[in-house]
Structures are given as C-alpha cells and as structure tokens.
N, C-alpha and C. Protein backbone atom coordinates (compact mmCIF):
# COMPACT_ATOMS: atom_id res chain seq x y z
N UNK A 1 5.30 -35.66 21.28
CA UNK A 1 4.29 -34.61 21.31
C UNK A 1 2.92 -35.30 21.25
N UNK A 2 1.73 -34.67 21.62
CA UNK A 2 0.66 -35.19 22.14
C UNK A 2 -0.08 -34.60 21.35
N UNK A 3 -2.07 -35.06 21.13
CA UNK A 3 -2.40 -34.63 20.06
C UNK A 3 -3.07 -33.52 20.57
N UNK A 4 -3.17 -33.28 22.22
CA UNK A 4 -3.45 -32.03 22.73
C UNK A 4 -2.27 -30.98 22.42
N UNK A 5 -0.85 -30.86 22.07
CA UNK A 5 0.24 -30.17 21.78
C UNK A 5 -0.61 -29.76 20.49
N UNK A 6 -0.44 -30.65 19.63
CA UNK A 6 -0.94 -30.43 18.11
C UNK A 6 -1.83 -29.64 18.10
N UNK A 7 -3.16 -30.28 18.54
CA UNK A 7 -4.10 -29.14 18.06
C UNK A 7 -4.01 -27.80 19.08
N UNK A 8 -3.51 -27.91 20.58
CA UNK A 8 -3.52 -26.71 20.56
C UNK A 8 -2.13 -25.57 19.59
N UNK A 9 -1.71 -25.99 19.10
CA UNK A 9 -0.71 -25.05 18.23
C UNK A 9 -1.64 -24.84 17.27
N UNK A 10 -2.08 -25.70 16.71
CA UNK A 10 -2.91 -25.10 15.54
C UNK A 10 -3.94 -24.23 15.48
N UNK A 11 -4.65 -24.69 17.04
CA UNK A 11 -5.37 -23.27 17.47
C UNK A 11 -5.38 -22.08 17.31
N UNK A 12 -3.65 -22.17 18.10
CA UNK A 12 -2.98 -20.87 18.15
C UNK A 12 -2.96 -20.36 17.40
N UNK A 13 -1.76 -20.71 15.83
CA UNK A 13 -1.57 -20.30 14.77
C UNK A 13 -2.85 -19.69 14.00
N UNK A 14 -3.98 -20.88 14.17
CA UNK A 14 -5.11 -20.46 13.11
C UNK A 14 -5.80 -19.07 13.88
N UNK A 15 -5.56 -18.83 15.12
CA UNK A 15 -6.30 -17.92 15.44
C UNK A 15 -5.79 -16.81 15.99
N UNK A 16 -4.23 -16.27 15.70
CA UNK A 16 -3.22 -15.45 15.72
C UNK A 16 -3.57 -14.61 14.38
N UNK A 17 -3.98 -15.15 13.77
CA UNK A 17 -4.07 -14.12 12.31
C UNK A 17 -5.57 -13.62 12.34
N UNK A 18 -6.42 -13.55 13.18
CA UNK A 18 -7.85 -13.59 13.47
C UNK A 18 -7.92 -11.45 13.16
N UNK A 19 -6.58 -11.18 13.66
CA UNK A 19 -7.11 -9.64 13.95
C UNK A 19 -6.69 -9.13 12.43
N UNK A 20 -6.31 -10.22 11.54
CA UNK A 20 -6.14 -9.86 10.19
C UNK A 20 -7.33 -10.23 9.51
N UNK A 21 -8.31 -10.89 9.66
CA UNK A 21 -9.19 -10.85 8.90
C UNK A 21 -9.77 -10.37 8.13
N UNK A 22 -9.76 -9.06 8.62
CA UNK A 22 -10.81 -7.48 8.03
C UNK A 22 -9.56 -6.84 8.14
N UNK A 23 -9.15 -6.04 6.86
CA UNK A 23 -8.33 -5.04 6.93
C UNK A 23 -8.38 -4.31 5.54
N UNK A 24 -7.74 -2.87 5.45
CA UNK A 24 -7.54 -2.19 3.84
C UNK A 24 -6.46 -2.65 3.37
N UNK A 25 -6.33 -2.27 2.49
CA UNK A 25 -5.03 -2.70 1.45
C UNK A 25 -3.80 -1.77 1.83
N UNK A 26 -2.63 -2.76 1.95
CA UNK A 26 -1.79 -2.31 2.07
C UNK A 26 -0.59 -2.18 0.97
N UNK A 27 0.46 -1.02 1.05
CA UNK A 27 1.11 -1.52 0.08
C UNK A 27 2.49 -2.68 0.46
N UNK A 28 3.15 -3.29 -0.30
CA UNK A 28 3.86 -4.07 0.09
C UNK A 28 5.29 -3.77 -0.03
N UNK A 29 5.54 -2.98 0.91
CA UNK A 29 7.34 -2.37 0.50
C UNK A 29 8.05 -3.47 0.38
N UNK A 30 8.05 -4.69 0.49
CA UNK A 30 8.94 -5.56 0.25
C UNK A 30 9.18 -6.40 -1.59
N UNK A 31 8.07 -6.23 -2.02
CA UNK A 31 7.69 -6.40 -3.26
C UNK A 31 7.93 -5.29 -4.45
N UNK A 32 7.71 -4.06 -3.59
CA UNK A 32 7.45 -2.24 -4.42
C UNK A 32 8.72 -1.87 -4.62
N UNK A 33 9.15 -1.41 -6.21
CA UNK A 33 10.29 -1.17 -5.59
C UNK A 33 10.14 0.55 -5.28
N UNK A 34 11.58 0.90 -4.50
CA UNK A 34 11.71 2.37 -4.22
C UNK A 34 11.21 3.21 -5.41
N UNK A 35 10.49 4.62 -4.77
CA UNK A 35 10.28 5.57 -5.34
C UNK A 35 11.20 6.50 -5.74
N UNK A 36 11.47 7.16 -7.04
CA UNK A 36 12.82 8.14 -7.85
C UNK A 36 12.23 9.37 -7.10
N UNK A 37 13.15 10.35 -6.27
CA UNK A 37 12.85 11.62 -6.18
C UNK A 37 13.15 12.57 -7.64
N UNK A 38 12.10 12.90 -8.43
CA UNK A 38 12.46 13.76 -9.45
C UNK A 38 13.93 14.52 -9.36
N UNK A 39 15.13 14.37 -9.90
CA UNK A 39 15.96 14.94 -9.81
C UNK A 39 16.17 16.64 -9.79
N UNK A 40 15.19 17.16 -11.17
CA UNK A 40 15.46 18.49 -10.87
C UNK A 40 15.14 19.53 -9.47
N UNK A 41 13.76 18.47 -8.88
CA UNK A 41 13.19 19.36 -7.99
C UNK A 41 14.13 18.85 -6.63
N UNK A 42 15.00 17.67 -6.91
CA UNK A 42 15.84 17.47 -5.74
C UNK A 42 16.95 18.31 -5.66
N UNK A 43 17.74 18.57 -6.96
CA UNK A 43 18.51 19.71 -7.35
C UNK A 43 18.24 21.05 -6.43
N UNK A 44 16.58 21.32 -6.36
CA UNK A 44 16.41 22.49 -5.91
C UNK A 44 15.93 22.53 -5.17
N UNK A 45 15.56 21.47 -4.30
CA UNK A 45 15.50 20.84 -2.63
C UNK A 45 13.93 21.64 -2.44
N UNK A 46 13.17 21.07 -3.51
CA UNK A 46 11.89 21.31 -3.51
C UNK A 46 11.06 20.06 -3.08
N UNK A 47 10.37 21.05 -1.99
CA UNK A 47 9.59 19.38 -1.16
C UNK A 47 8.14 19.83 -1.09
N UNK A 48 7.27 18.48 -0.91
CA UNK A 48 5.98 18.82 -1.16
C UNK A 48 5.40 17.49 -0.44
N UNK A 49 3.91 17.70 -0.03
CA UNK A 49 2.90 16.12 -0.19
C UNK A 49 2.04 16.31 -0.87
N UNK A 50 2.14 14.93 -1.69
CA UNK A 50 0.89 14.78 -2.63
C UNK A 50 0.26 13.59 -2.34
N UNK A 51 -0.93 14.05 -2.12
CA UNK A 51 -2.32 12.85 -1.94
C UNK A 51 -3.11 12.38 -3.37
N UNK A 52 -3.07 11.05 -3.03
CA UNK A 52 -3.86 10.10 -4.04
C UNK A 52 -4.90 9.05 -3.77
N UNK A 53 -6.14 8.71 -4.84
CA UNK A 53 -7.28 7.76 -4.08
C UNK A 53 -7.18 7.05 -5.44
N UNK A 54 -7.07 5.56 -5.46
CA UNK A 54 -7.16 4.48 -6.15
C UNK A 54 -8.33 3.28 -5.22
N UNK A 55 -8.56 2.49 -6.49
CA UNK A 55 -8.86 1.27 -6.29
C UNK A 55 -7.53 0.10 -6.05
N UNK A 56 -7.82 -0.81 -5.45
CA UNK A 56 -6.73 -1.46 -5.55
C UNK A 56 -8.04 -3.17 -5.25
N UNK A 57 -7.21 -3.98 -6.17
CA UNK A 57 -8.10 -5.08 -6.83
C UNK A 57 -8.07 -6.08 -5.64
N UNK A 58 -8.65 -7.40 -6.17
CA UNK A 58 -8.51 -8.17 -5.23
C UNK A 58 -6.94 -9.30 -5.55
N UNK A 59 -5.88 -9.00 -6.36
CA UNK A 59 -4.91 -9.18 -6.73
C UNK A 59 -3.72 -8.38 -6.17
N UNK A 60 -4.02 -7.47 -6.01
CA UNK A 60 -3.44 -6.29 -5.35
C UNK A 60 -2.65 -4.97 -6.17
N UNK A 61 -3.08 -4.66 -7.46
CA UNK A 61 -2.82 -3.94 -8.03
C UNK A 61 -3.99 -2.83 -8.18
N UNK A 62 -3.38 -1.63 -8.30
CA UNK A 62 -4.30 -0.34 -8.30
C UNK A 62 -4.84 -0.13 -9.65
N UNK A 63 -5.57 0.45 -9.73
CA UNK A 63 -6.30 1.31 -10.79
C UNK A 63 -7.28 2.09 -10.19
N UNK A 64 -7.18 3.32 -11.75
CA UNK A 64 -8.24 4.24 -11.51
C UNK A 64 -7.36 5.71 -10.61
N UNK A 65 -6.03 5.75 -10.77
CA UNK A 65 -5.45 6.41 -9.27
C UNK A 65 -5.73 7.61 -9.68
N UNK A 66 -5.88 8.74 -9.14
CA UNK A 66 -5.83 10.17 -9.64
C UNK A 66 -5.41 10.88 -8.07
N UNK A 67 -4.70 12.20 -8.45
CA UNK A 67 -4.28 13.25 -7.42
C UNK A 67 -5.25 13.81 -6.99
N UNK A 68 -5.41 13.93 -5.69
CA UNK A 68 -6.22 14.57 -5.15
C UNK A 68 -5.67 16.27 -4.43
N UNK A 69 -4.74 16.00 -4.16
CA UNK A 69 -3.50 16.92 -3.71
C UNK A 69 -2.15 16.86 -3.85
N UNK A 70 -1.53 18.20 -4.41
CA UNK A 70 -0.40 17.83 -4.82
C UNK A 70 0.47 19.60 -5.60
N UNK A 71 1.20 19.91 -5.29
CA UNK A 71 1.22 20.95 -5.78
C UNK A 71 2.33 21.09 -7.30
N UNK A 72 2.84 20.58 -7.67
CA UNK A 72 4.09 20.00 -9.00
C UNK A 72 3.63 19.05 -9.52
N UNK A 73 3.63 19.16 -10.31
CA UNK A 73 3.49 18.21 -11.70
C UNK A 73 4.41 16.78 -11.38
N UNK A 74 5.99 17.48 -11.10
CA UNK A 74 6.65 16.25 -11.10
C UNK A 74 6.29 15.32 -10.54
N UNK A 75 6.19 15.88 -8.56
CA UNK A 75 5.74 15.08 -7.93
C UNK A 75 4.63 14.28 -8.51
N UNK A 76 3.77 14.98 -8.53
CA UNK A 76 2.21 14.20 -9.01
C UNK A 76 2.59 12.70 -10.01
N UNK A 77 3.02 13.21 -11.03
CA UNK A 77 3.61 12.41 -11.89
C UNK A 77 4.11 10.89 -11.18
N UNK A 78 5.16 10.95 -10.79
CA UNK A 78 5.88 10.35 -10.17
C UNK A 78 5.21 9.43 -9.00
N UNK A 79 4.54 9.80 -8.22
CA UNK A 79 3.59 9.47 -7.19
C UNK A 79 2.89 8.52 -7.84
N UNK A 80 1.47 9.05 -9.16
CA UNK A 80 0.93 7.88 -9.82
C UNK A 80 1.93 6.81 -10.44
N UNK A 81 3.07 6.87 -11.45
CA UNK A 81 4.22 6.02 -11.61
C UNK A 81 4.03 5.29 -10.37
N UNK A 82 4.58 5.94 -9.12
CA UNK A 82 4.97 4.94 -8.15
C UNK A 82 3.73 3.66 -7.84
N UNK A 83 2.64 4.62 -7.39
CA UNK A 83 1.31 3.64 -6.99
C UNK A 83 0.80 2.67 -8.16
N UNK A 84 1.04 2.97 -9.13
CA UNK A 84 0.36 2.18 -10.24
C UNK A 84 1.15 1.08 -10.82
N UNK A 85 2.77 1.44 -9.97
CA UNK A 85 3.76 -0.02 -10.13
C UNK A 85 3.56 -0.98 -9.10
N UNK A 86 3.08 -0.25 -7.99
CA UNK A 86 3.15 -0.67 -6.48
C UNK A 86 2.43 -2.36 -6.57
N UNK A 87 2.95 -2.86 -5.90
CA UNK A 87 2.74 -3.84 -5.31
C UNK A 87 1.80 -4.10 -4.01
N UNK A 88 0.24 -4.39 -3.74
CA UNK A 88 -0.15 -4.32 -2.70
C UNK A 88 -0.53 -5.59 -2.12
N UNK A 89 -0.77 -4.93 -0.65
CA UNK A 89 -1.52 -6.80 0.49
C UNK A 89 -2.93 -5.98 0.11
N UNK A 90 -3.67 -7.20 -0.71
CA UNK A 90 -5.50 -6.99 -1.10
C UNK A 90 -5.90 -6.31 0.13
N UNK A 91 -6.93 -5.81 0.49
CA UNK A 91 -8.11 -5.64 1.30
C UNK A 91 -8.21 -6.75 1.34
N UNK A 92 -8.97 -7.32 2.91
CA UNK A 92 -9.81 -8.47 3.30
C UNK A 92 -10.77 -8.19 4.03
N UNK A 93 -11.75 -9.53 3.72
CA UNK A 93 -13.20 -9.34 4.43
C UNK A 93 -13.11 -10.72 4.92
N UNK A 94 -13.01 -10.61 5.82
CA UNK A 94 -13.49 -12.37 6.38
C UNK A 94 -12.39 -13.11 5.95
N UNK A 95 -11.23 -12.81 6.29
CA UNK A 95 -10.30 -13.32 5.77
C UNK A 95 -9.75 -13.44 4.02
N UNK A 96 -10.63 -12.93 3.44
CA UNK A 96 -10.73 -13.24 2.04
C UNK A 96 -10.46 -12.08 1.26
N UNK A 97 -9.53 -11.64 0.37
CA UNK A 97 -9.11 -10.79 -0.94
C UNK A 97 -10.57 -10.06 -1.13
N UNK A 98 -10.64 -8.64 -1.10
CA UNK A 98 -11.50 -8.13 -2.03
C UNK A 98 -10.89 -6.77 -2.44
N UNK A 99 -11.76 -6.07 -2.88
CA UNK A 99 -11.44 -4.62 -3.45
C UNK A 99 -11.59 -3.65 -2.83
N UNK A 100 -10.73 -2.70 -2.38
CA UNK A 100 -10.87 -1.55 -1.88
C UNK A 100 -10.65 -0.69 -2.69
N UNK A 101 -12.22 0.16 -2.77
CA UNK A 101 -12.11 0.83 -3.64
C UNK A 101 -12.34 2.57 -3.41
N UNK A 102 -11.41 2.59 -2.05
CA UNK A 102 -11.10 4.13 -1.96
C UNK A 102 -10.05 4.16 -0.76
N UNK A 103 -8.89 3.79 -1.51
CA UNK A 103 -7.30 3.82 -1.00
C UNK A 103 -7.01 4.56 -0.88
N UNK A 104 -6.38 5.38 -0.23
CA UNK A 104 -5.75 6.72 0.20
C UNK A 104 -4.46 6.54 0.23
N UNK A 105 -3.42 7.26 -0.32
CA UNK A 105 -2.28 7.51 -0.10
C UNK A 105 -1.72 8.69 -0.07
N UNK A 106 -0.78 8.77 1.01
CA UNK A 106 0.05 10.30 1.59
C UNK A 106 1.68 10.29 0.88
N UNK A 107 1.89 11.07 0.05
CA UNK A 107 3.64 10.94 -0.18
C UNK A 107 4.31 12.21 0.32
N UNK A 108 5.08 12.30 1.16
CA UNK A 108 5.66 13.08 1.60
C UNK A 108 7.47 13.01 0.98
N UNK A 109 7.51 13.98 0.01
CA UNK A 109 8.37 14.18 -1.26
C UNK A 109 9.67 15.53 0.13
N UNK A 110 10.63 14.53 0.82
CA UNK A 110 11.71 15.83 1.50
C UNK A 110 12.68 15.27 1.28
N UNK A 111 13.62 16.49 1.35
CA UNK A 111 14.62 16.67 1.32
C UNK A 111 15.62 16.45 2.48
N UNK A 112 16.29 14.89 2.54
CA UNK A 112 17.14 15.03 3.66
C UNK A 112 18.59 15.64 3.50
C-alpha cells in the first residue's frame, strides 16, 4: 500500500463523519434500556402520547425533564422514569459534545 492509499483513506474516514458534526442529541437505544408499558393501563389497552422537553448535558444525560403533553399520570410518570434513565448521543457543535437544552421527545404509549 502506498502513502497516497493511506492518506487518501484517512481522508475519507476523517471526512465521512463531516455531516455529523452539528447535530441534537440523540437517545441511544443501544445503551437505554426498554421502556415498562404500565401494566394496569395495558390491562385496559389504554393508549396515549405523551410529550416531554429536557436538557440533555454534554455527557449525555437529561435533566430538568417535565411533560408537556400527556393525558395519564401513568404514562407521564413512566415516560420521565424512562428519559431520565435514558442514555443519550450529546448534541454537537463542531464536532464537539455540548448541551442541548430543549430536547423534545414524542412517546407513543399502543397497544399491539
């Protein structure tokens, strides 16, 4: 291999992740674990979405989460539980960890 091979791979690589630079926080389903459907309201095949806005750090953990929408308690409940265990990918700026500090999340609580 040649040192034109080399650096152009490294090119590549270093500049394949370019459209990641700038992005919001994500959560990390691979890290998160699964969310509990409240049993009683699954019992009674009660479904709902509840919306939530957190901070989420430059570590990738949330705070601050509160419901914004949501119609049950359980759900609600359960939803913050979930986000406030969650596991997230930081916000980035320039390639670099920062804080996003108005995360949005949608939970759509059905019944299959």
């Amino acid at each position: 291999m040649c040192l034109t091979q080399v650096l152009g791979g490294f090119w590549y690589f270093h500049h394949q992740n370019d459209s990641r630079a700038n992005r919001r926080a994500s959560i990390n389903r691979a890290l998160t674990p699964a969310m509990k459907y409240p049993k009683n309201l699954l019992l009674r095949q009660v479904q709902d979405r509840v919306s939530l806005t957190c901070q989420v750090d430059p570590t990738g953990h949330a705070h601050g989460c509160h419901i914004t929408d949501g119609h049950y308690m359980e759900f609600n409940q359960t939803a913050l539980v979930f986000v406030e265990h969650a596991i997230f990918n930081p916000a980035l700026q320039n390639g670099h960890p920062v804080k996003d500090d108005h995360y949005t999340l949608h939970i759509n609580f059905r019944v299959k």
